[in-house]
Protein backbone atom coordinates (compact mmCIF):
# COMPACT_ATOMS: atom_id res chain seq x y z
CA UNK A 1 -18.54 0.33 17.94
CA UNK A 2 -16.94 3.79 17.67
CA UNK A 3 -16.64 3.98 21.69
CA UNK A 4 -14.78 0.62 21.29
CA UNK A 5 -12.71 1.66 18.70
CA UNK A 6 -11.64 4.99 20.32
CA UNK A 7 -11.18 2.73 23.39
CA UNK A 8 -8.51 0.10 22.01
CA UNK A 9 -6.95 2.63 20.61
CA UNK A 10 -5.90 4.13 23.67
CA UNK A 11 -5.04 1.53 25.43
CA UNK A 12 -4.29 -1.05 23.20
CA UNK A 13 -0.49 -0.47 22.83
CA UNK A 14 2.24 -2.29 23.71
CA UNK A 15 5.69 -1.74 22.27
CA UNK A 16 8.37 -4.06 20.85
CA UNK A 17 11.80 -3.36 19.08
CA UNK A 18 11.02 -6.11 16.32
CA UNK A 19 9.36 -5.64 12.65
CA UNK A 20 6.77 -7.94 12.02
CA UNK A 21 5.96 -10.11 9.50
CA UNK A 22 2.66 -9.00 8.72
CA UNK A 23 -0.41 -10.07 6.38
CA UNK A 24 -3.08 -7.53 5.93
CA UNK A 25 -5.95 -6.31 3.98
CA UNK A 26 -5.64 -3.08 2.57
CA UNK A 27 -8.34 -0.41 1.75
CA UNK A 28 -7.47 2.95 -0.67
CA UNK A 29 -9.95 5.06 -1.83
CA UNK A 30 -9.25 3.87 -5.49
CA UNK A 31 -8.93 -0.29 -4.73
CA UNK A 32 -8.30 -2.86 -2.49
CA UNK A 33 -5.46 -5.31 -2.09
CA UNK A 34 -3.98 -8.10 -0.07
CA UNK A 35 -0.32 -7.27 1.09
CA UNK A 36 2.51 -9.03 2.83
CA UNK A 37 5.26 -7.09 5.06
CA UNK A 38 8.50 -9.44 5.32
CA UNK A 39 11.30 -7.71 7.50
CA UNK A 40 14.45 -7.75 5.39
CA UNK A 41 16.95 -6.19 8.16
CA UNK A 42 16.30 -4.25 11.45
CA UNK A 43 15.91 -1.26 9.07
CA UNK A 44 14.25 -2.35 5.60
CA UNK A 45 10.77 -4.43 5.17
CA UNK A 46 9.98 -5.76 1.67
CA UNK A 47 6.06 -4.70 1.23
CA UNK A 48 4.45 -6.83 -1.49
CA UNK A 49 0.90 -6.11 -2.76
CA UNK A 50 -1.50 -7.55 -5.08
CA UNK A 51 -4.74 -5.83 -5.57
CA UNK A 52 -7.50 -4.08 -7.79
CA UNK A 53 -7.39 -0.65 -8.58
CA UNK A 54 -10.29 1.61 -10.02
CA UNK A 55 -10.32 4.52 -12.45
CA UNK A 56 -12.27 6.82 -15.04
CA UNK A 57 -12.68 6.16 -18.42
CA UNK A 58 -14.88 7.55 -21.26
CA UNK A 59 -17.15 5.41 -23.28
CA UNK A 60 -16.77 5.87 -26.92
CA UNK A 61 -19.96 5.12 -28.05
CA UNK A 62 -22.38 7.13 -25.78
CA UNK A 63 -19.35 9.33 -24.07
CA UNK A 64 -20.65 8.40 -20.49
CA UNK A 65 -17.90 8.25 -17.59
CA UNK A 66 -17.69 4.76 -16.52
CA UNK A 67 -15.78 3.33 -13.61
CA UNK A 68 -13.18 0.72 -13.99
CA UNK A 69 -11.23 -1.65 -12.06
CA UNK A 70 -8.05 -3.74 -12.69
CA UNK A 71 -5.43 -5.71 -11.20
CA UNK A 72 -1.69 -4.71 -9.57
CA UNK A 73 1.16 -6.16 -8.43
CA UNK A 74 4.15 -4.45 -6.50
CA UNK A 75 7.17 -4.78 -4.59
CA UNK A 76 8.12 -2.24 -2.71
CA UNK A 77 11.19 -2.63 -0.14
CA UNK A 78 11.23 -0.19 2.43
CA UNK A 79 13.94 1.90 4.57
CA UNK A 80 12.31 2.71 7.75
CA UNK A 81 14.70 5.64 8.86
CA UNK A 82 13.44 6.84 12.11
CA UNK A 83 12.25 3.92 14.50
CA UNK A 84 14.86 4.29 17.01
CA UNK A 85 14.16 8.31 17.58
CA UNK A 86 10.25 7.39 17.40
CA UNK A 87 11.15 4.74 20.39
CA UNK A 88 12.81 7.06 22.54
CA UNK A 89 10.21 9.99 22.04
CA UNK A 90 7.83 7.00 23.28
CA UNK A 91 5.96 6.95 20.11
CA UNK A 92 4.49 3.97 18.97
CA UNK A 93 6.35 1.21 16.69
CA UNK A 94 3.83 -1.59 16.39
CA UNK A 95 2.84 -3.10 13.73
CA UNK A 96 6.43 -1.69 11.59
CA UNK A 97 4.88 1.65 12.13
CA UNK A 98 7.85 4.82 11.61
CA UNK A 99 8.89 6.78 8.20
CA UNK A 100 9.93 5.39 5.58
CA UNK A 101 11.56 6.09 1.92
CA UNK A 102 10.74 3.40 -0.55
CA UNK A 103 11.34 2.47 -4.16
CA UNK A 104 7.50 0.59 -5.63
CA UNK A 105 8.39 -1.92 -8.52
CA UNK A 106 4.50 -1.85 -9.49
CA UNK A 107 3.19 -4.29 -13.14
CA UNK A 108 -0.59 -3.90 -13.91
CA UNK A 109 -1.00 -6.98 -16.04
CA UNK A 110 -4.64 -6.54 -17.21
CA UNK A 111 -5.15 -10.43 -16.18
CA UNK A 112 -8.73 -9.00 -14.64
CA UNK A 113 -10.33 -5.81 -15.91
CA UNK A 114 -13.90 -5.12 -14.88
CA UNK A 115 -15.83 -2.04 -15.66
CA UNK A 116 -19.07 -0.47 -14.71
CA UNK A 117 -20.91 -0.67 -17.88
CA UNK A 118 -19.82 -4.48 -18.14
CA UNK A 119 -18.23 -3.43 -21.50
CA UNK A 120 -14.71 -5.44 -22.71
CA UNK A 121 -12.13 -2.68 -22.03
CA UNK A 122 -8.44 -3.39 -22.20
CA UNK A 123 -5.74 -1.64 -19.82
CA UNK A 124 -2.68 -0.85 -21.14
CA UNK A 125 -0.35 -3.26 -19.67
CA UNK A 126 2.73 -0.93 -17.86
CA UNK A 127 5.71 -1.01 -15.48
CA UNK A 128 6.32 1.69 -13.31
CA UNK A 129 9.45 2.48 -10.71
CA UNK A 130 8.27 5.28 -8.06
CA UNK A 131 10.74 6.56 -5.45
CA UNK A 132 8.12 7.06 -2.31
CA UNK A 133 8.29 8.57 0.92
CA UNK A 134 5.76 7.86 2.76
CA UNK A 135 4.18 7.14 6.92
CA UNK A 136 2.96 4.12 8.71
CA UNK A 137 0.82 3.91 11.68
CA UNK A 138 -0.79 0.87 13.44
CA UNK A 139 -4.28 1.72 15.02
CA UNK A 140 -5.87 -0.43 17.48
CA UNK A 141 -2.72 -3.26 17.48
CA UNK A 142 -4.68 -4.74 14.31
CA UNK A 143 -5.24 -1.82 12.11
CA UNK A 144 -2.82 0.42 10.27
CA UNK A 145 -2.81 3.66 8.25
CA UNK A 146 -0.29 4.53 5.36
CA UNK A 147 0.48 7.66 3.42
CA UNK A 148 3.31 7.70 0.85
CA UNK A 149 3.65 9.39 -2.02
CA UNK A 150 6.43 10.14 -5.36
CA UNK A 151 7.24 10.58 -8.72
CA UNK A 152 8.29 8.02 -10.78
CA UNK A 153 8.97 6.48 -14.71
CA UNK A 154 6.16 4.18 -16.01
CA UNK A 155 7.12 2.22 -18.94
CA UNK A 156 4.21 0.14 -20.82
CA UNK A 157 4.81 -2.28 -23.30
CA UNK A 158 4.34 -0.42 -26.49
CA UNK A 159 7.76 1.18 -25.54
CA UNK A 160 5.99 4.21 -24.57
CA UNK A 161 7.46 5.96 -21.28
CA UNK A 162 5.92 8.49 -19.26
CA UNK A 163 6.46 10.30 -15.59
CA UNK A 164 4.34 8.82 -13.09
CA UNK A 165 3.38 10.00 -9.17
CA UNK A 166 2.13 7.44 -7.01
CA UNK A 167 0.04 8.29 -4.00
CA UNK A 168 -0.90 6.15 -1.63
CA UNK A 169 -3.48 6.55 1.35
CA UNK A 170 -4.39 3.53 2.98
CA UNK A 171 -6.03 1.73 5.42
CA UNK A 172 -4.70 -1.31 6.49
CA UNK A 173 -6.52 -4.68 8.20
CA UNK A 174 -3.91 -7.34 9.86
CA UNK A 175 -4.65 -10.39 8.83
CA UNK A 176 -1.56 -12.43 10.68
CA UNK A 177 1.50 -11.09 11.89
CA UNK A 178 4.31 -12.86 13.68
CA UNK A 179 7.34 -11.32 15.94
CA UNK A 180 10.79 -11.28 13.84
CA UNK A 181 13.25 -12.36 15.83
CA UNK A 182 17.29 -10.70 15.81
C-alpha cells in the first residue's frame, strides 16, 4: 500500500486552472469532520465544515483526565493569493491547492457531547472569529493536506469573551469534486 501510495503520488498529477467544488472527509489530530469547498471567484473558495472535536477535561469527582468530544460548525471563506505564481513555477494546483489567508466563522453548539468516562458533561456553547493563514496541498489527486493557523476573539454565550488561536493540521479525503467552470 505504501509503494502505491508513493507511486500515485508521483505520477498522479495533472493540472487545471479551475477551483473545484470539492466534498471531503477530513482527519485532525483532535477530530474529524465532513467539509465542503464551493469556489466563490477565481480567487476565494468558501470552506464549510461540520465535525467533532476532542479535548481534556478533569473529572470532579475522582480528578481523572478524561477525553471529550463535541460538535463544530464553520465557515471559513478563503483568499487563495498565490495560484497563478504556483502555476508558473509548475507547482501543483489540484484539488484548490496554493496559500491562502482566511477569516473561520466557527459555533460549537454542544448538540452532541460525548466523553470517555460516559459521564453528562456540558460544553460551553461559543462563537469564535479567527483570521488564518494557512497551506493546502492535494496528495495523490484524491487526498489533501492543510495547515493554517491564527489568533482570533471567541465569544460564548454567557457574554464572556476571550482571545482564541486556531490551528489547524489536516488531512483531507475527497469525497466528490467537480470542475468549476469560468
Amino acid at each position: 500500500m505504501f509503494t502505491i501510495s508513493i507511486l500515485i503520488c508521483c505520477f498522479g498529477f495533472s493540472q487545471n486552472n479551475n477551483f473545484e467544488t470539492a466534498i471531503s472527509f477530513k482527519v485532525g489530530a483532535i477530530g474529524g469532520w465532513i467539509a465542503a469547498e464551493v469556489p466563490l471567484s477565481d480567487k476565494i473558495i468558501l470552506n464549510a465544515e461540520f465535525g467533532q472535536e476532542g479535548g481534556f477535561y478533569k473529572n470532579r469527582t475522582d480528578n481523572d483526565t478524561q477525553f471529550f468530544f463535541t460538535n463544530t460548525l464553520s465557515l471559513e471563506p478563503r483568499y487563495f493569493f498565490n495560484r497563478e505564481k504556483r502555476k508558473e513555477a509548475g507547482k501543483s494546483i489540484n484539488l484548490n491547492s496554493g496559500s491562502y489567508f482566511g477569516i473561520e466563522f466557527m459555533r460549537v453548539p454542544d448538540w452532541l457531547t460525548i466523553s470517555s468516562d460516559n459521564s453528562d458533561i456540558r460544553i460551553e456553547q461559543s462563537f469564535s472569529i479567527i483570521p488564518k493563514i494557512g497551506l493546502k496541498r492535494a496528495i495523490a489527486n484524491i487526498m489533501t493536506f492543510e495547515f493554517a493557523g491564527g489568533i482570533g476573539y471567541q465569544f460564548n454565550d454567557n457574554l464572556e469573551n476571550s482571545l482564541t488561536v486556531g490551528l489547524d493540521l489536516r488531512i483531507g479525503i475527497l469525497l466528490y469534486y467537480n470542475r468549476y467552470k469560468k
